[in-house]
N, C-alpha and C. Protein backbone atom coordinates (compact mmCIF):
# COMPACT_ATOMS: atom_id res chain seq x y z
N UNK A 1 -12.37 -1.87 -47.53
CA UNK A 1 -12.57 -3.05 -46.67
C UNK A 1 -13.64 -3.95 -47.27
N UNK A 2 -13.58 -5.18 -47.02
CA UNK A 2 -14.40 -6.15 -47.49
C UNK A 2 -15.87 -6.02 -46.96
N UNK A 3 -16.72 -6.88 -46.90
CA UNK A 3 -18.03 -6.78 -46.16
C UNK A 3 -17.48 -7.39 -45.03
N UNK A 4 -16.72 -9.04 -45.29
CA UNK A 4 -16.04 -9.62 -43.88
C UNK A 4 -15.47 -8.56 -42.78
N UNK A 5 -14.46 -7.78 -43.19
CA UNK A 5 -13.68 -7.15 -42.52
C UNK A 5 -14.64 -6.13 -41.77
N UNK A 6 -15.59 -5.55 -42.22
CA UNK A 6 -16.29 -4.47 -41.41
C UNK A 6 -17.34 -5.05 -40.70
N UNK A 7 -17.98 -6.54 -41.15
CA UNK A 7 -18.82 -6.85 -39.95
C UNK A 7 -17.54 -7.40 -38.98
N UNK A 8 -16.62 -8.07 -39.03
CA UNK A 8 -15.39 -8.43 -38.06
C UNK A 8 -15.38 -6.76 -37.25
N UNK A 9 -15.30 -5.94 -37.73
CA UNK A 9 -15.20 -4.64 -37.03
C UNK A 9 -16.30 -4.09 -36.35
N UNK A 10 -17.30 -4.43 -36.66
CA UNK A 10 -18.31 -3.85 -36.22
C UNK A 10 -18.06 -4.59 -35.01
N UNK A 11 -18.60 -6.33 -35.24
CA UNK A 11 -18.36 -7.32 -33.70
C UNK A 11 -17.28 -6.80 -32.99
N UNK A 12 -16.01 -6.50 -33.33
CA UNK A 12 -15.25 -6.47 -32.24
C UNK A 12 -15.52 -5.18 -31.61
N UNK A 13 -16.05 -3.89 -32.84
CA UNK A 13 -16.20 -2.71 -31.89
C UNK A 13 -17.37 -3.14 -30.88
N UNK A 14 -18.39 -3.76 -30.99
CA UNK A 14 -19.16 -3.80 -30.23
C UNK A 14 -18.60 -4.57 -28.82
N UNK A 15 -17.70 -5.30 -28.88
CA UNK A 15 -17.10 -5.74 -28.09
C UNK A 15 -16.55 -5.20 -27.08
N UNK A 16 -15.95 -4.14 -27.87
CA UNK A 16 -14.74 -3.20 -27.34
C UNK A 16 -15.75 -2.14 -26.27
N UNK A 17 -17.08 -1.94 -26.94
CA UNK A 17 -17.90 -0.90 -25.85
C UNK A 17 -18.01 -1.79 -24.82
N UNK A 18 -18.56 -3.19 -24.90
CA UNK A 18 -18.46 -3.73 -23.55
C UNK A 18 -17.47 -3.88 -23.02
N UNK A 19 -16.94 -3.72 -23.11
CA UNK A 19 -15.07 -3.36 -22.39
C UNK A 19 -15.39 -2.56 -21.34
N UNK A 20 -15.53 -1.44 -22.50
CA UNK A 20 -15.37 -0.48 -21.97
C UNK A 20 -16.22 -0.11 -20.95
N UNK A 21 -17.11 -0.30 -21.01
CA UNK A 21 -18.30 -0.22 -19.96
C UNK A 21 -17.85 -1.30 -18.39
N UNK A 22 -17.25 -2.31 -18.64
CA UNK A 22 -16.76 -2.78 -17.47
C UNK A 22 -15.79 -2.09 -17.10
N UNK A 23 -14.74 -1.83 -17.99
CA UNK A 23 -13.55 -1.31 -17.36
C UNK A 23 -13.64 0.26 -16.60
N UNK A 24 -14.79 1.23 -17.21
CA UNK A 24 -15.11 1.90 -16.79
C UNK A 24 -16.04 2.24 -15.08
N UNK A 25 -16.91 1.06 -14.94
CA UNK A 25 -17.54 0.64 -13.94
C UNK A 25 -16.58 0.11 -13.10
N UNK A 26 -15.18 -0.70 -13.22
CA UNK A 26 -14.53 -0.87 -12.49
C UNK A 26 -13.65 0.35 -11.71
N UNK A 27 -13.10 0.89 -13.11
CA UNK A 27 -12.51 2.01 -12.33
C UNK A 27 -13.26 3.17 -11.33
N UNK A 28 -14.30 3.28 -11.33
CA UNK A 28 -15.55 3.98 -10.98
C UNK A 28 -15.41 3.28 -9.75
N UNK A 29 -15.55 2.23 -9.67
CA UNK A 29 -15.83 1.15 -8.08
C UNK A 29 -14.67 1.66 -7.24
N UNK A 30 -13.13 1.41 -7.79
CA UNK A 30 -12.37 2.23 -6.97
C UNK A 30 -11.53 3.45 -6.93
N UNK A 31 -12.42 4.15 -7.47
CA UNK A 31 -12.12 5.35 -7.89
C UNK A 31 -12.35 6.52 -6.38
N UNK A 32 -13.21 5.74 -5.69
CA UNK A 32 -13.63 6.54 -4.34
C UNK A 32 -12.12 6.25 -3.18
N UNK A 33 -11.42 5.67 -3.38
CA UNK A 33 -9.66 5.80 -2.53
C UNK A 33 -8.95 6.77 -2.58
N UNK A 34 -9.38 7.29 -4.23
CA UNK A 34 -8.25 8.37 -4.36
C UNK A 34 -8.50 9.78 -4.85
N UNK A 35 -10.42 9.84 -4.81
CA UNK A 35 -11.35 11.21 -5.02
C UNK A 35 -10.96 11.88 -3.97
N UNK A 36 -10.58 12.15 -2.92
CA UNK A 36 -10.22 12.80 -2.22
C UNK A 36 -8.95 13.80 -2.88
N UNK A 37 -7.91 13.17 -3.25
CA UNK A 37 -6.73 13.83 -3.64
C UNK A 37 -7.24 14.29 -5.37
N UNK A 38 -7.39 15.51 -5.30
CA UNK A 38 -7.77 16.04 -6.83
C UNK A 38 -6.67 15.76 -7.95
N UNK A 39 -5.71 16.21 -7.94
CA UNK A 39 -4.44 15.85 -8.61
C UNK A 39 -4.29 14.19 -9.39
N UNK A 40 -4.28 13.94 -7.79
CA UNK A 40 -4.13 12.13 -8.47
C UNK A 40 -5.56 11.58 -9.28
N UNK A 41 -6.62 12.22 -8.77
CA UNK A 41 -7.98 11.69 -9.51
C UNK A 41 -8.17 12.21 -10.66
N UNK A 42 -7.68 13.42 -11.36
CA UNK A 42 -7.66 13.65 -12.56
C UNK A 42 -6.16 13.18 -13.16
N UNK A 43 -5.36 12.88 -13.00
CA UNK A 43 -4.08 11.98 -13.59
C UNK A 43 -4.84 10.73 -13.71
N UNK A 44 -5.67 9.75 -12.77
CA UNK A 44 -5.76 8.66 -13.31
C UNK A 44 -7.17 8.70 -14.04
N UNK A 45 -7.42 9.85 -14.34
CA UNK A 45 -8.87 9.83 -14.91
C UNK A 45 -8.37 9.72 -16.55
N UNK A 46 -7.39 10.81 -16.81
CA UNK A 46 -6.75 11.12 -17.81
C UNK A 46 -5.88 9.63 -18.65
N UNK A 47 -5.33 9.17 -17.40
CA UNK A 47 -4.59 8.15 -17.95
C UNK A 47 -5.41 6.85 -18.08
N UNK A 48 -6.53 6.99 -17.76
CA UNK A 48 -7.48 5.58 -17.76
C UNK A 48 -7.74 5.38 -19.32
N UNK A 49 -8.46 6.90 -19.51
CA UNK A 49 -9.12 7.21 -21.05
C UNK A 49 -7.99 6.81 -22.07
N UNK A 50 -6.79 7.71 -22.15
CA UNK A 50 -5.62 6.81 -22.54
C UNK A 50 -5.48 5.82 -22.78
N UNK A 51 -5.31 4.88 -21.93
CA UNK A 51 -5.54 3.71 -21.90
C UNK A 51 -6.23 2.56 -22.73
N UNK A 52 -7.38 3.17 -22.51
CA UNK A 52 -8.60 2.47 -23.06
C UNK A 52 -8.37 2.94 -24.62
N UNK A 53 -8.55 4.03 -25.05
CA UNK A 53 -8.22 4.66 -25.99
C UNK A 53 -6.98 3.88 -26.92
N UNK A 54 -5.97 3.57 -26.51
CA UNK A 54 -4.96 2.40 -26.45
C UNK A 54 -5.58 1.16 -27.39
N UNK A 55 -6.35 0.75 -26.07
CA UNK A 55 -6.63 -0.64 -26.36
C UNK A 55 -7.19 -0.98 -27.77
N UNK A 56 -8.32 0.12 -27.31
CA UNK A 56 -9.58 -0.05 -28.63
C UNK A 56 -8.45 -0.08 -30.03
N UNK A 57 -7.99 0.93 -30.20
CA UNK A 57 -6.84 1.53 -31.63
C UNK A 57 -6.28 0.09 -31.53
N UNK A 58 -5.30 -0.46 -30.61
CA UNK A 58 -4.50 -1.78 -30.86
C UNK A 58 -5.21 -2.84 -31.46
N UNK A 59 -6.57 -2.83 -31.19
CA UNK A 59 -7.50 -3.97 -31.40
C UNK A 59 -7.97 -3.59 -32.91
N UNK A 60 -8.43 -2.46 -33.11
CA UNK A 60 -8.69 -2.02 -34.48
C UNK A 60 -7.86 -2.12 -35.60
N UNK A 61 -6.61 -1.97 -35.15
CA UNK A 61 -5.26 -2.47 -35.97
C UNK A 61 -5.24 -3.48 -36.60
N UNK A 62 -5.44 -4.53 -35.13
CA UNK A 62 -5.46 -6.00 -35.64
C UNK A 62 -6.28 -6.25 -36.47
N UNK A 63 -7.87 -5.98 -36.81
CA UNK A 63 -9.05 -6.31 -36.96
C UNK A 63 -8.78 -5.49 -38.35
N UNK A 64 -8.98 -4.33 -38.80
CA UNK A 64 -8.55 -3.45 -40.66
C UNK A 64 -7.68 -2.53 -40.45
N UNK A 65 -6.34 -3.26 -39.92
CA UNK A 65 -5.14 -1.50 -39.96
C UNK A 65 -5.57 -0.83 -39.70
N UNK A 66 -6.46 -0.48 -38.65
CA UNK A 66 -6.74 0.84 -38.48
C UNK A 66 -7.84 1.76 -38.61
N UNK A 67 -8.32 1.11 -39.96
CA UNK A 67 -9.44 2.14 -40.21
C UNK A 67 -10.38 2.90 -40.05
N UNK A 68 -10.73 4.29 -39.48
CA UNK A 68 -11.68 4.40 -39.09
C UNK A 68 -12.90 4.76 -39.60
N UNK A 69 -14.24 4.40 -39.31
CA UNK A 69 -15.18 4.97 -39.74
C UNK A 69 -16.46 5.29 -38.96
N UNK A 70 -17.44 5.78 -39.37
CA UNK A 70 -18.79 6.48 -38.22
C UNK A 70 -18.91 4.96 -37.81
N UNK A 71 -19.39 4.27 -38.24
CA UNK A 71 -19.71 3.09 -37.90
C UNK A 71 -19.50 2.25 -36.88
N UNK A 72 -17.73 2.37 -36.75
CA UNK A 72 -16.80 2.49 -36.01
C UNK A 72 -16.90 2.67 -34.69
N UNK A 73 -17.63 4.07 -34.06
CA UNK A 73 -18.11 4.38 -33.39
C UNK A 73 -19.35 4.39 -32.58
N UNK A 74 -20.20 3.65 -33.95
CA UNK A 74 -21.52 4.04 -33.84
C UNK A 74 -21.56 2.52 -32.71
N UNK A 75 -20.58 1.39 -33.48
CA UNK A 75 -20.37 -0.02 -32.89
C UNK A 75 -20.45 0.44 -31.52
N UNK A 76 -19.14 1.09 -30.85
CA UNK A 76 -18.33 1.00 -29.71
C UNK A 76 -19.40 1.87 -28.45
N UNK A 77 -20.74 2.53 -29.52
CA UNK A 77 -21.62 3.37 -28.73
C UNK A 77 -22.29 2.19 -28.02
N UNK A 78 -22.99 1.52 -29.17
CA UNK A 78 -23.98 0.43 -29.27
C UNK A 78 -23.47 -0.96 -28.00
N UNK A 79 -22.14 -1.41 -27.88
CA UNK A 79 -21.79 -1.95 -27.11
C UNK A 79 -21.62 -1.21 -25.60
N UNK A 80 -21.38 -0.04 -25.45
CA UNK A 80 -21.85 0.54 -24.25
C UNK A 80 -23.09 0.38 -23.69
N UNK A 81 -23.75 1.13 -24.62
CA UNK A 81 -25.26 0.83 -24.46
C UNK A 81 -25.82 -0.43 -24.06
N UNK A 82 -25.77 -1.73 -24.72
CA UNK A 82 -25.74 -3.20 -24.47
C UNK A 82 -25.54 -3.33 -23.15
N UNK A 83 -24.25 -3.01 -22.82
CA UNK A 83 -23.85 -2.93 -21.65
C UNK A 83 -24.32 -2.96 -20.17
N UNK A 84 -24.83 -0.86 -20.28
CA UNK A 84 -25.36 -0.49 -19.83
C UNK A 84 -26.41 -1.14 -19.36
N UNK A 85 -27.56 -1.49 -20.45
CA UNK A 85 -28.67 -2.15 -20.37
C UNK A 85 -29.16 -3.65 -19.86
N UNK A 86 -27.74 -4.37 -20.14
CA UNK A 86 -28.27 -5.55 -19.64
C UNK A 86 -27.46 -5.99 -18.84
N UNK A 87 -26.50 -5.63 -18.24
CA UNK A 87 -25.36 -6.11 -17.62
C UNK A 87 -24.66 -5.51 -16.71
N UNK A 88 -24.99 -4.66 -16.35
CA UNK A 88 -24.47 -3.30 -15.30
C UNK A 88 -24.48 -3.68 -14.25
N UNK A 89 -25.30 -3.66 -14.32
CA UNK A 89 -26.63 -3.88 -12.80
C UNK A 89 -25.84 -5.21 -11.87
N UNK A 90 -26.03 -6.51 -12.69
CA UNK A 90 -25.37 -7.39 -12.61
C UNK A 90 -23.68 -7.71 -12.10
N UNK A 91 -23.30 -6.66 -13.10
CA UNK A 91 -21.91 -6.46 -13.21
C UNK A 91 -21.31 -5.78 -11.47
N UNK A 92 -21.98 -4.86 -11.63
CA UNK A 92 -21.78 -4.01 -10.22
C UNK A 92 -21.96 -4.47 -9.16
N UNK A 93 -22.94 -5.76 -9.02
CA UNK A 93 -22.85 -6.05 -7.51
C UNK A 93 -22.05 -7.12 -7.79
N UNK A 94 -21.93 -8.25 -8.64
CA UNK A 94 -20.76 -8.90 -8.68
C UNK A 94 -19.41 -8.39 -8.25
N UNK A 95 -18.62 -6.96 -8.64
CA UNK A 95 -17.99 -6.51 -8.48
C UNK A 95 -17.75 -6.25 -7.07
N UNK A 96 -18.81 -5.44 -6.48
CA UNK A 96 -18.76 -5.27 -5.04
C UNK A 96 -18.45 -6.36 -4.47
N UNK A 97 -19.39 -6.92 -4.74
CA UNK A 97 -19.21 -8.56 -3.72
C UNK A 97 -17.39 -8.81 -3.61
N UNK A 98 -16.83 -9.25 -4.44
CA UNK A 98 -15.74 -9.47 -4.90
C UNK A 98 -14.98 -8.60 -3.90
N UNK A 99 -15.01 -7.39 -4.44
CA UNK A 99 -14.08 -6.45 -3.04
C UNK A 99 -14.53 -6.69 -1.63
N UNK A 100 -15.62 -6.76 -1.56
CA UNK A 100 -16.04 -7.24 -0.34
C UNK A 100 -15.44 -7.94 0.50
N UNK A 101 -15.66 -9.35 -0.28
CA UNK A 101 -14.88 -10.63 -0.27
C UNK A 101 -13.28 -10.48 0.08
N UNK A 102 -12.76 -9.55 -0.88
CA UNK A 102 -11.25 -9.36 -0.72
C UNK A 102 -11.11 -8.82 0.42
N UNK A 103 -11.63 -7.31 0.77
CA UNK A 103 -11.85 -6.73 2.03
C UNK A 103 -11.53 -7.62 3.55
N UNK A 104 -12.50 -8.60 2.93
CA UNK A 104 -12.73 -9.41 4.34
C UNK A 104 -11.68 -10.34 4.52
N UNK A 105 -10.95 -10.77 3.51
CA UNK A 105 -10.15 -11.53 3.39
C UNK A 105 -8.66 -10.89 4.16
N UNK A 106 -8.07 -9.85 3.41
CA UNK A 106 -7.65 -9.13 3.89
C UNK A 106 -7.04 -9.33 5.67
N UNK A 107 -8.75 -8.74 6.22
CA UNK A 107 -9.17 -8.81 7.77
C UNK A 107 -8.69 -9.85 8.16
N UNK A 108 -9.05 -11.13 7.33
CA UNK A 108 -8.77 -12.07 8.33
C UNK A 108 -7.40 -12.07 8.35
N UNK A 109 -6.60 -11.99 7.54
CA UNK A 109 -5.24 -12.10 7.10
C UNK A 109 -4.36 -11.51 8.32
N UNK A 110 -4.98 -10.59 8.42
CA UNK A 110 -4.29 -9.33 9.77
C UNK A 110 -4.65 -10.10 10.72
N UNK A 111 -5.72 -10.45 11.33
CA UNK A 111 -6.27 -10.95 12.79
C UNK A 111 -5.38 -12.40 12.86
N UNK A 112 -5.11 -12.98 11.86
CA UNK A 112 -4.87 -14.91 11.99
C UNK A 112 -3.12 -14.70 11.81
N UNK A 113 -3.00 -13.36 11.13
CA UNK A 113 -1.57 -13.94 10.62
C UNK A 113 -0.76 -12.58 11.17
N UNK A 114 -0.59 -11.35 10.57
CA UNK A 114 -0.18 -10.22 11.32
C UNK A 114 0.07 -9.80 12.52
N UNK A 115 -1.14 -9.60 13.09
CA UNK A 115 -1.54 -9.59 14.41
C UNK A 115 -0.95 -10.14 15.31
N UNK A 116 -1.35 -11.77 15.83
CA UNK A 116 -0.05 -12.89 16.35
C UNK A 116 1.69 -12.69 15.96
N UNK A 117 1.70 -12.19 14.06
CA UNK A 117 2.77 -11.90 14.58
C UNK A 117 3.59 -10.41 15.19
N UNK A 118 2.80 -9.69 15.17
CA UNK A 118 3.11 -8.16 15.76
C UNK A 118 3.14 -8.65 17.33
N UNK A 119 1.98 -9.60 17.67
CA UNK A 119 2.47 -9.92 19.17
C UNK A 119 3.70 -10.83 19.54
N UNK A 120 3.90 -11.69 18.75
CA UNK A 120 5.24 -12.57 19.14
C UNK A 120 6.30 -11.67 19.03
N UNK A 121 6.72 -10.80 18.09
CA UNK A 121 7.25 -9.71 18.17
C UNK A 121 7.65 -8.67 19.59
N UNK A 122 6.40 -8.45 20.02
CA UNK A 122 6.42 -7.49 20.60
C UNK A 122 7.24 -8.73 21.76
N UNK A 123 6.87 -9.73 22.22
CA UNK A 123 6.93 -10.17 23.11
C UNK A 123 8.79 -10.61 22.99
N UNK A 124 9.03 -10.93 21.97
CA UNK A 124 10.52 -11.00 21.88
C UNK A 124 11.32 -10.15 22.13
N UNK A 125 10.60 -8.84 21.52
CA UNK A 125 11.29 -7.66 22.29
C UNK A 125 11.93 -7.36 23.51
N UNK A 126 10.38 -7.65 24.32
CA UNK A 126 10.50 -7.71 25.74
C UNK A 126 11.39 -8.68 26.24
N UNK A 127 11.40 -9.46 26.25
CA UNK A 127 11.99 -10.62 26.71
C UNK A 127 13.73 -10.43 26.45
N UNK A 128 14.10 -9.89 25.06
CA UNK A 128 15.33 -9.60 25.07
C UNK A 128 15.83 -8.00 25.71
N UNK A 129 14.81 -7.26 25.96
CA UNK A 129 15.38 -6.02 27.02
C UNK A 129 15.49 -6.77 28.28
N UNK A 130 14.54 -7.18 28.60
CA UNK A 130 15.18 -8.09 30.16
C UNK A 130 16.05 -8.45 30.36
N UNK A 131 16.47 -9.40 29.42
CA UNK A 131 17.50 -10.41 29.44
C UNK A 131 19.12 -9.19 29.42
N UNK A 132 18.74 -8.20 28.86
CA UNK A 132 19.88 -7.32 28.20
C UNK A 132 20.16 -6.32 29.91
N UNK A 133 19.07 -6.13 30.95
CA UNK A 133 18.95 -5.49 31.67
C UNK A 133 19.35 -6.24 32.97
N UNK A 134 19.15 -7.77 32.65
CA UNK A 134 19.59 -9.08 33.59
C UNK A 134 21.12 -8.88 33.80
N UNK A 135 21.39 -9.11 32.63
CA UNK A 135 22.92 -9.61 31.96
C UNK A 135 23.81 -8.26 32.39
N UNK A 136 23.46 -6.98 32.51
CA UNK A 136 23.88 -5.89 32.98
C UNK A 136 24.01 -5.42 34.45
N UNK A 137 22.80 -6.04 35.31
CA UNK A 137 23.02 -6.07 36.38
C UNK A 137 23.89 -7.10 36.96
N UNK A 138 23.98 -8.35 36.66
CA UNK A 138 24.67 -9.49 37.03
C UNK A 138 26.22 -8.86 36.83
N UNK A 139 26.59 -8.22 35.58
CA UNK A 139 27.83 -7.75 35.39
C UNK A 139 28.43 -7.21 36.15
N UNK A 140 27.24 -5.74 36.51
CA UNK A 140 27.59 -4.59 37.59
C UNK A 140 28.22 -5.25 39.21
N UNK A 141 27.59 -6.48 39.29
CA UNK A 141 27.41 -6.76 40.95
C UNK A 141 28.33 -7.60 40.92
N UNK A 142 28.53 -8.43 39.89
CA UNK A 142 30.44 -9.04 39.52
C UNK A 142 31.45 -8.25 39.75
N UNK A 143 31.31 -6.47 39.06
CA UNK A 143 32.45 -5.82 38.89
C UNK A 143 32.71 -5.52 40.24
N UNK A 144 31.66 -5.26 41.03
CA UNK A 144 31.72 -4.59 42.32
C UNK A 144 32.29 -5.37 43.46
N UNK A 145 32.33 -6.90 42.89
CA UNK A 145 32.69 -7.55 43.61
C UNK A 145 33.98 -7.76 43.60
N UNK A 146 34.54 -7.65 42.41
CA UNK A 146 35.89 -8.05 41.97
C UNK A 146 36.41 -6.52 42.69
N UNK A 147 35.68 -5.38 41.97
CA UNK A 147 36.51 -4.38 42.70
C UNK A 147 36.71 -3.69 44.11
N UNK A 148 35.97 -4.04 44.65
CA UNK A 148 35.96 -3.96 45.92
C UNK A 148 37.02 -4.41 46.94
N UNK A 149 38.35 -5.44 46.66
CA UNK A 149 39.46 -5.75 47.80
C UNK A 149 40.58 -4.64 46.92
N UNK A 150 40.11 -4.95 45.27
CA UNK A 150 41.09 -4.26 44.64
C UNK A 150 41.40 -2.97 44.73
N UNK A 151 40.10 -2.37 45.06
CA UNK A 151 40.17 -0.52 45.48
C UNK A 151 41.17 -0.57 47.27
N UNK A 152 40.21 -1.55 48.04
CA UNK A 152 40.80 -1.46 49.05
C UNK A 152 42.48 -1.59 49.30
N UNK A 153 42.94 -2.56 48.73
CA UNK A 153 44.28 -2.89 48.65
C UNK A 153 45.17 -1.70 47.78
N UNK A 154 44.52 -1.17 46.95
CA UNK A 154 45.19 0.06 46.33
C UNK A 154 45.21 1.41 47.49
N UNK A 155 44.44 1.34 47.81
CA UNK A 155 44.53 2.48 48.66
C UNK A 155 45.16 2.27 50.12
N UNK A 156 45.39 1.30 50.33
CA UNK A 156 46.69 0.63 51.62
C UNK A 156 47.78 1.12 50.50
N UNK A 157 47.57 0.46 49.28
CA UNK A 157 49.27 0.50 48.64
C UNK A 157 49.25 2.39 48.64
N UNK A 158 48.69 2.94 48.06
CA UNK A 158 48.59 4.47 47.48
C UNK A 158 49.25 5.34 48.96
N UNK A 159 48.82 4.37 50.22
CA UNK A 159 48.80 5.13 51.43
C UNK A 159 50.73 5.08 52.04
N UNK A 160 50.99 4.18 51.04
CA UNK A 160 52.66 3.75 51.73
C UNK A 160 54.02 4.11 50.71
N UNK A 161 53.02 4.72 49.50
CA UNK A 161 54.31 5.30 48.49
C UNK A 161 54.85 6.53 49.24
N UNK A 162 55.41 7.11 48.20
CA UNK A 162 56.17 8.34 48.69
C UNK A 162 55.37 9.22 48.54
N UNK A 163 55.57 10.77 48.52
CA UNK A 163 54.90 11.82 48.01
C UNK A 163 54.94 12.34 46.96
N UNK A 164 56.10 12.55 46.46
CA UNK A 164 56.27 12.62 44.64
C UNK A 164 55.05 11.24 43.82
N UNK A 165 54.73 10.51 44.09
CA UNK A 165 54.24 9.27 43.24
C UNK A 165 52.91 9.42 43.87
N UNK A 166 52.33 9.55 44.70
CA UNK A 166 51.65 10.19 45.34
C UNK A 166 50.71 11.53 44.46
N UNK A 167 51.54 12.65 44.27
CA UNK A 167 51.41 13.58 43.50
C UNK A 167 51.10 13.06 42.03
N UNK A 168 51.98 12.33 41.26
CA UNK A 168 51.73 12.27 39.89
C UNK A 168 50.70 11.21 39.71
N UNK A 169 50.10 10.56 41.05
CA UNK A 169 48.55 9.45 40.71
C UNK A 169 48.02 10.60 40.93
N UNK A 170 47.76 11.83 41.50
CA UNK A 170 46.44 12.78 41.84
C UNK A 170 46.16 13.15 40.42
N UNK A 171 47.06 13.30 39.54
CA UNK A 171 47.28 14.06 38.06
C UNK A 171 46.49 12.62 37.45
N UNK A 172 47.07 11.68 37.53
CA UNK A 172 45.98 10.47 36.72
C UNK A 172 44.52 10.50 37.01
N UNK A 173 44.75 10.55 38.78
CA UNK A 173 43.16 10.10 39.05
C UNK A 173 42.20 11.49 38.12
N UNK A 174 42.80 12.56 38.04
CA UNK A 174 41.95 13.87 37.28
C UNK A 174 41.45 13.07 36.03
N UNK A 175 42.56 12.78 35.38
CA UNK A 175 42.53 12.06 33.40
C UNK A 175 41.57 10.90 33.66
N UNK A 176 41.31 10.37 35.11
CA UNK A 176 40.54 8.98 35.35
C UNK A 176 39.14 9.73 35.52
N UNK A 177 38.88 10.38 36.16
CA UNK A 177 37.49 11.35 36.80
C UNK A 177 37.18 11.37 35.18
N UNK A 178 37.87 11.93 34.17
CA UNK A 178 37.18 12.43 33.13
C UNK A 178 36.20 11.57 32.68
N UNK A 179 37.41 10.61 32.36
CA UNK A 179 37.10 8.85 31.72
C UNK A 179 36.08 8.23 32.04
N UNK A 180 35.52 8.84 33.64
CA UNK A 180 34.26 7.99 34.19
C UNK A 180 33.33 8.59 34.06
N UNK A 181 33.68 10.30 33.99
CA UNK A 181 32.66 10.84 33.60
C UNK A 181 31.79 10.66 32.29
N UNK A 182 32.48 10.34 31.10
CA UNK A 182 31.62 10.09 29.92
C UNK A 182 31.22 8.62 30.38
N UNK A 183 31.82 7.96 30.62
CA UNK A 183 31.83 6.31 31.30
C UNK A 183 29.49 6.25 31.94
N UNK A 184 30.12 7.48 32.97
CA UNK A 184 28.50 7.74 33.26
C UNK A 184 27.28 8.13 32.57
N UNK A 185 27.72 9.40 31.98
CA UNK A 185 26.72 9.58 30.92
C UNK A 185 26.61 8.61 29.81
N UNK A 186 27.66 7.58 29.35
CA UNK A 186 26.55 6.99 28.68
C UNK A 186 26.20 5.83 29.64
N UNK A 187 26.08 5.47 30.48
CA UNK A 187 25.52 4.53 31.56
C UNK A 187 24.19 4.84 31.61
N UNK A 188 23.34 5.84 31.81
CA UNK A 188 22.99 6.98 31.76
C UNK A 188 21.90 6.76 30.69
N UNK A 189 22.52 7.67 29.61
CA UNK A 189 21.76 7.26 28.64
C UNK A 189 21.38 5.89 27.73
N UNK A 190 22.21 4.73 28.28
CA UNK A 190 21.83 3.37 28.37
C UNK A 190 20.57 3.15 29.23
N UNK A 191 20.61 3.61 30.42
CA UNK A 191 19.49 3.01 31.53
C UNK A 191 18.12 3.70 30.55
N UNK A 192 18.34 4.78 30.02
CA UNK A 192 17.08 5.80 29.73
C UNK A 192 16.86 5.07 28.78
N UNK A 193 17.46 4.41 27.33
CA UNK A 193 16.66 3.83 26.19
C UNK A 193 15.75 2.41 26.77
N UNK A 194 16.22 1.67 27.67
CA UNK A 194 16.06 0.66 28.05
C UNK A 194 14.51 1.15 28.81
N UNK A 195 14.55 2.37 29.40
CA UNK A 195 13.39 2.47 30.36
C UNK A 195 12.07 2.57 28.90
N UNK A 196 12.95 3.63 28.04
CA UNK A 196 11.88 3.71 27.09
C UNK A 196 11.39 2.72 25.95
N UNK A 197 12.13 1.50 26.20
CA UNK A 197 12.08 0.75 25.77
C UNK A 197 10.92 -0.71 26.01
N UNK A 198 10.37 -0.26 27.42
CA UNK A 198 9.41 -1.06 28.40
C UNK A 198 8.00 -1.11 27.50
């Protein structure tokens, strides 16, 4: 390598420690979401280093194919260190702030925008079980109305057939009983979703 090429390497390794030192402090900042679950906190611990590990090599590529040397390292220490020392401090409550900020942002997001709409929601809900519980009773007290001369007048007619015809409606009205019977249960279990539905 030239003299150019290795001070170019040195600067960028030194670069690359301050990277790293943020990117590390970042992941650190939200690294407390997912310390709880051991598994996932050593997968992304593993895959962070990776990562980074990644970067630095891609960047070194660009900068001398590759090459490595103590120096190399000694850079990427030295830019940590830098780091560390003058910029951390700084770095970290900037950072906080920022989530903070987002945090709160967030909040408002739910209270101004979510919220109102989880209630217009809810309230549409309501409003269309009513309407669904309206529209059902109005039906019922129609049918009852309509059926009511019609039962009567059937059963004048039922009362003046013969007895053979007579006999073979008792055999229907059974196949009819059935018919109303499921007819009820789900009536039934209509009224019950609707109640649980309040």
């Amino acid at each position: 390598m030239t003299l150019h090429v290795q001070l170019l390497t040195m600067i960028t390794m030194i670069c690359g420690g301050f990277y790293i030192g943020i990117a590390y402090d970042t992941f650190q900042r939200f690294s407390s979401y997912w310390k709880r679950i051991s598994i996932l906190s050593y997968t992304l611990e593993i895959a962070f280093w990776l990562i980074q590990t990644f970067i630095l090599f891609f960047v070194l590529v660009q900068v001398n194919n590759g090459q490595l040397r103590i120096y190399v390292f000694a850079a990427c220490l030295l830019g940590v260190s830098l780091y560390h020392f003058f910029i951390a401090n700084t770095y970290r409550k900037i950072l906080n702030w920022v989530v903070r900020l987002f945090t709160t942002l967030l909040r408002w997001i739910w209270y101004i925008i979510m919220k109102p709409l989880a209630l217009i929601i809810h309230i549409l809900r309501t409003i269309i079980i009513y309407l669904v519980k309206l529209l059902y009773g109005i039906l019922r007290f129609c049918l009852r109305l309509i059926w009511f001369p019609i039962y009567w007048f059937l059963r004048l007619l039922y009362h003046c057939l013969p007895q053979k015809i007579q006999n073979y409606l008792h055999t229907l009205a059974g196949f009819y009983c059935i018919i109303e019977n499921k007819c009820r249960t789900w009536l039934i279990w209509f009224r019950t979703f609707l109640q649980r539905r309040k």
